[in-house]
C-alpha atoms as a PDB file:
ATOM      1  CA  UNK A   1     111.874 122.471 113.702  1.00  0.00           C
ATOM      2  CA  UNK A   2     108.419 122.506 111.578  1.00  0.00           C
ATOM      3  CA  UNK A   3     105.597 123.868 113.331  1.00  0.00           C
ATOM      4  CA  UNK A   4     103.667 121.721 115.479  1.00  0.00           C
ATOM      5  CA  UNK A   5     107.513 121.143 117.440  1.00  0.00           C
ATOM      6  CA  UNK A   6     107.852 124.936 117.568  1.00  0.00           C
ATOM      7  CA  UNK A   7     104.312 125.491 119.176  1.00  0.00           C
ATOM      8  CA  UNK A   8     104.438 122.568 121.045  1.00  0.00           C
ATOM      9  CA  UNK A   9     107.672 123.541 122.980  1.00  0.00           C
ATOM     10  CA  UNK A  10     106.053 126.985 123.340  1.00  0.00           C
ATOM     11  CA  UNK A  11     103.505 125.332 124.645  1.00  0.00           C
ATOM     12  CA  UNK A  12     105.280 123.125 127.426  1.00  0.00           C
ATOM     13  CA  UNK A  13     107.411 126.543 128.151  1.00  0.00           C
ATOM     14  CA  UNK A  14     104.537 129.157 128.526  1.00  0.00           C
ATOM     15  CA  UNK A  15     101.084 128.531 130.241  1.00  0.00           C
ATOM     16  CA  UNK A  16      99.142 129.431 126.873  1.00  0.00           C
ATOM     17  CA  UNK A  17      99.144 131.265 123.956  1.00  0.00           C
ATOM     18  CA  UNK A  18      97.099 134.134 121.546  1.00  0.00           C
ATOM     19  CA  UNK A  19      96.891 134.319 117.734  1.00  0.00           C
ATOM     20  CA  UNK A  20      98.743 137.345 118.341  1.00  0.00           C
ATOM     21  CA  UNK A  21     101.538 135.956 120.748  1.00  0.00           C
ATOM     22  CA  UNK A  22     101.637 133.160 118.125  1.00  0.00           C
ATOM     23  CA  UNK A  23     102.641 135.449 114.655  1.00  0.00           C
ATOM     24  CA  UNK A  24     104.546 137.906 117.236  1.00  0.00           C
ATOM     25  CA  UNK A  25     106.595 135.106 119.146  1.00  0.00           C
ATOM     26  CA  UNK A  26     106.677 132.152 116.640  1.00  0.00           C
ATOM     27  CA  UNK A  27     105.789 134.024 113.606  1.00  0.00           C
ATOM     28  CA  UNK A  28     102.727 131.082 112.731  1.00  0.00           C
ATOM     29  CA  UNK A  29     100.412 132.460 111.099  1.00  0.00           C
ATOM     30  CA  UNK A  30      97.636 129.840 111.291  1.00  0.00           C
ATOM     31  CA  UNK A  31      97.663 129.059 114.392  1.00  0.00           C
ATOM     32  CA  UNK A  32      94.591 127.571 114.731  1.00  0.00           C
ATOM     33  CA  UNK A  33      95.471 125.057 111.553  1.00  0.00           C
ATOM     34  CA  UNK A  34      98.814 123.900 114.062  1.00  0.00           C
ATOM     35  CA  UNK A  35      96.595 123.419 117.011  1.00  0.00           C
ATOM     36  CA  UNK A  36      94.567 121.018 114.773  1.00  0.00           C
ATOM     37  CA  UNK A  37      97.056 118.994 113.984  1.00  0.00           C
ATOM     38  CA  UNK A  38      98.321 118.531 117.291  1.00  0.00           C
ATOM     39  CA  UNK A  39      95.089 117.951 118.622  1.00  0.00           C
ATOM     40  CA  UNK A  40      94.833 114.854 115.060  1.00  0.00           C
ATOM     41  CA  UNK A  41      97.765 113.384 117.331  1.00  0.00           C
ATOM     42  CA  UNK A  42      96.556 113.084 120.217  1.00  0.00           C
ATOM     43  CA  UNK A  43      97.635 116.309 122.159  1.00  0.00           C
ATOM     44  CA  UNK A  44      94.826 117.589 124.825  1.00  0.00           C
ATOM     45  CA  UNK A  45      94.679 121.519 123.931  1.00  0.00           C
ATOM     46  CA  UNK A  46      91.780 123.244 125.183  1.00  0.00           C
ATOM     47  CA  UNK A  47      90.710 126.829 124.510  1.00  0.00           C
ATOM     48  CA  UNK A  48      88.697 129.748 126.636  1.00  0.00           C
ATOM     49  CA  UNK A  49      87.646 132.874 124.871  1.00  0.00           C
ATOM     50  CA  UNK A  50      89.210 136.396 126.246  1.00  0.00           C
ATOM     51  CA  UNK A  51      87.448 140.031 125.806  1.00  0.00           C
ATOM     52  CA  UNK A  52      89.661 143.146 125.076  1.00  0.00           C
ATOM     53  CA  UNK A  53      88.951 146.522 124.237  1.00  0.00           C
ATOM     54  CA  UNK A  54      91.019 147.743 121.235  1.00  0.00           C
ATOM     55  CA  UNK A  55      92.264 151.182 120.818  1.00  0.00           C
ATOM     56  CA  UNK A  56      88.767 152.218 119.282  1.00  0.00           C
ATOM     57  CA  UNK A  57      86.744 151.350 122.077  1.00  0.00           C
ATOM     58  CA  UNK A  58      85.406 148.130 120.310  1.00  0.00           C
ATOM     59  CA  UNK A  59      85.184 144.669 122.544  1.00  0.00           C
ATOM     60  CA  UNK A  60      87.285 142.115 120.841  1.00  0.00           C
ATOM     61  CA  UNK A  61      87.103 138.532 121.771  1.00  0.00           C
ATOM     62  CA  UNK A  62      89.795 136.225 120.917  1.00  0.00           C
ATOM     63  CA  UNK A  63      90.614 132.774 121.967  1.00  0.00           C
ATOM     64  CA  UNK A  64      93.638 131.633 124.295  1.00  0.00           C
ATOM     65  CA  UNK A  65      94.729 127.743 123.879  1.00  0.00           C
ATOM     66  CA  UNK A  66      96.579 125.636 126.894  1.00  0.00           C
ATOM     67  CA  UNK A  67      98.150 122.315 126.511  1.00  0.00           C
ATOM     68  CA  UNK A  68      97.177 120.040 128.887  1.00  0.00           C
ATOM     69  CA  UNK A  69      99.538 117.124 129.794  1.00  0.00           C
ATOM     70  CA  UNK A  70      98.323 116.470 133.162  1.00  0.00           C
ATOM     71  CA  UNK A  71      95.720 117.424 136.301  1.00  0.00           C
ATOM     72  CA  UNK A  72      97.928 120.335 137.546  1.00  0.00           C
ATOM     73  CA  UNK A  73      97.880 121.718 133.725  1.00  0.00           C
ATOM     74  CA  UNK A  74      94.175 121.065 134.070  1.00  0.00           C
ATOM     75  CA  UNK A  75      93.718 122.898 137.564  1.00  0.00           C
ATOM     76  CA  UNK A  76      95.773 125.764 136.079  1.00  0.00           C
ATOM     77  CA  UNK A  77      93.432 125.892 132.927  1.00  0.00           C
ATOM     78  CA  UNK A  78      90.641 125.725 135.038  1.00  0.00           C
ATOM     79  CA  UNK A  79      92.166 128.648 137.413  1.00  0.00           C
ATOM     80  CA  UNK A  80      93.065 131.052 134.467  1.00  0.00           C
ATOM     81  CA  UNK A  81      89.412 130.462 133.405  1.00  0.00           C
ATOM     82  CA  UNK A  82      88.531 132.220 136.065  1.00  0.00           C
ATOM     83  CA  UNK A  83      90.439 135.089 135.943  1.00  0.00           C
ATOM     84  CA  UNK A  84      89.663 135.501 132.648  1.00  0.00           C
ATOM     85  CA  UNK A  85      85.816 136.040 133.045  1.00  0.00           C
END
């Protein structure tokens, strides 16, 4: 399975996905090299930015990516937006 199939089915399994879930989980490194690809063939993958605190005390943002096949993926990207804010 190269790749794009792996993250993909991850994708169409789970609601979204991290860098970090992405090396963790799939062990892909470039994650955001994959997503381009994808996105070169056609694939709708949209992106909202999260804010964590490390152990430090620092604010961290990162981004978290969502496939979207359909209106109800859309509605749920749009939801999680929200929470994430």
């Amino acid at each position: 399975m190269t790749q794009k199939e792996t993250l993909l089915k991850y994708l169409k399994e789970n609601e979204s996905i991290t860098s970090l879930d992405c090396v963790v989980e799939l062990l892909i490194i470039d994650l955001q090299g994959v997503i381009r690809d994808l996105k070169e063939d056609g694939y709708t993958i949209l992106d909202k930015w999260e804010k964590r605190v490390n152990l430090y005390g620092q604010k961290k943002r990162f981004k978290r990516y969502f496939l979207i096949e359909n209106d109800i993926d859309y509605a749920r990207f749009n939801q999680q937006s929200c929470l994430l804010m």
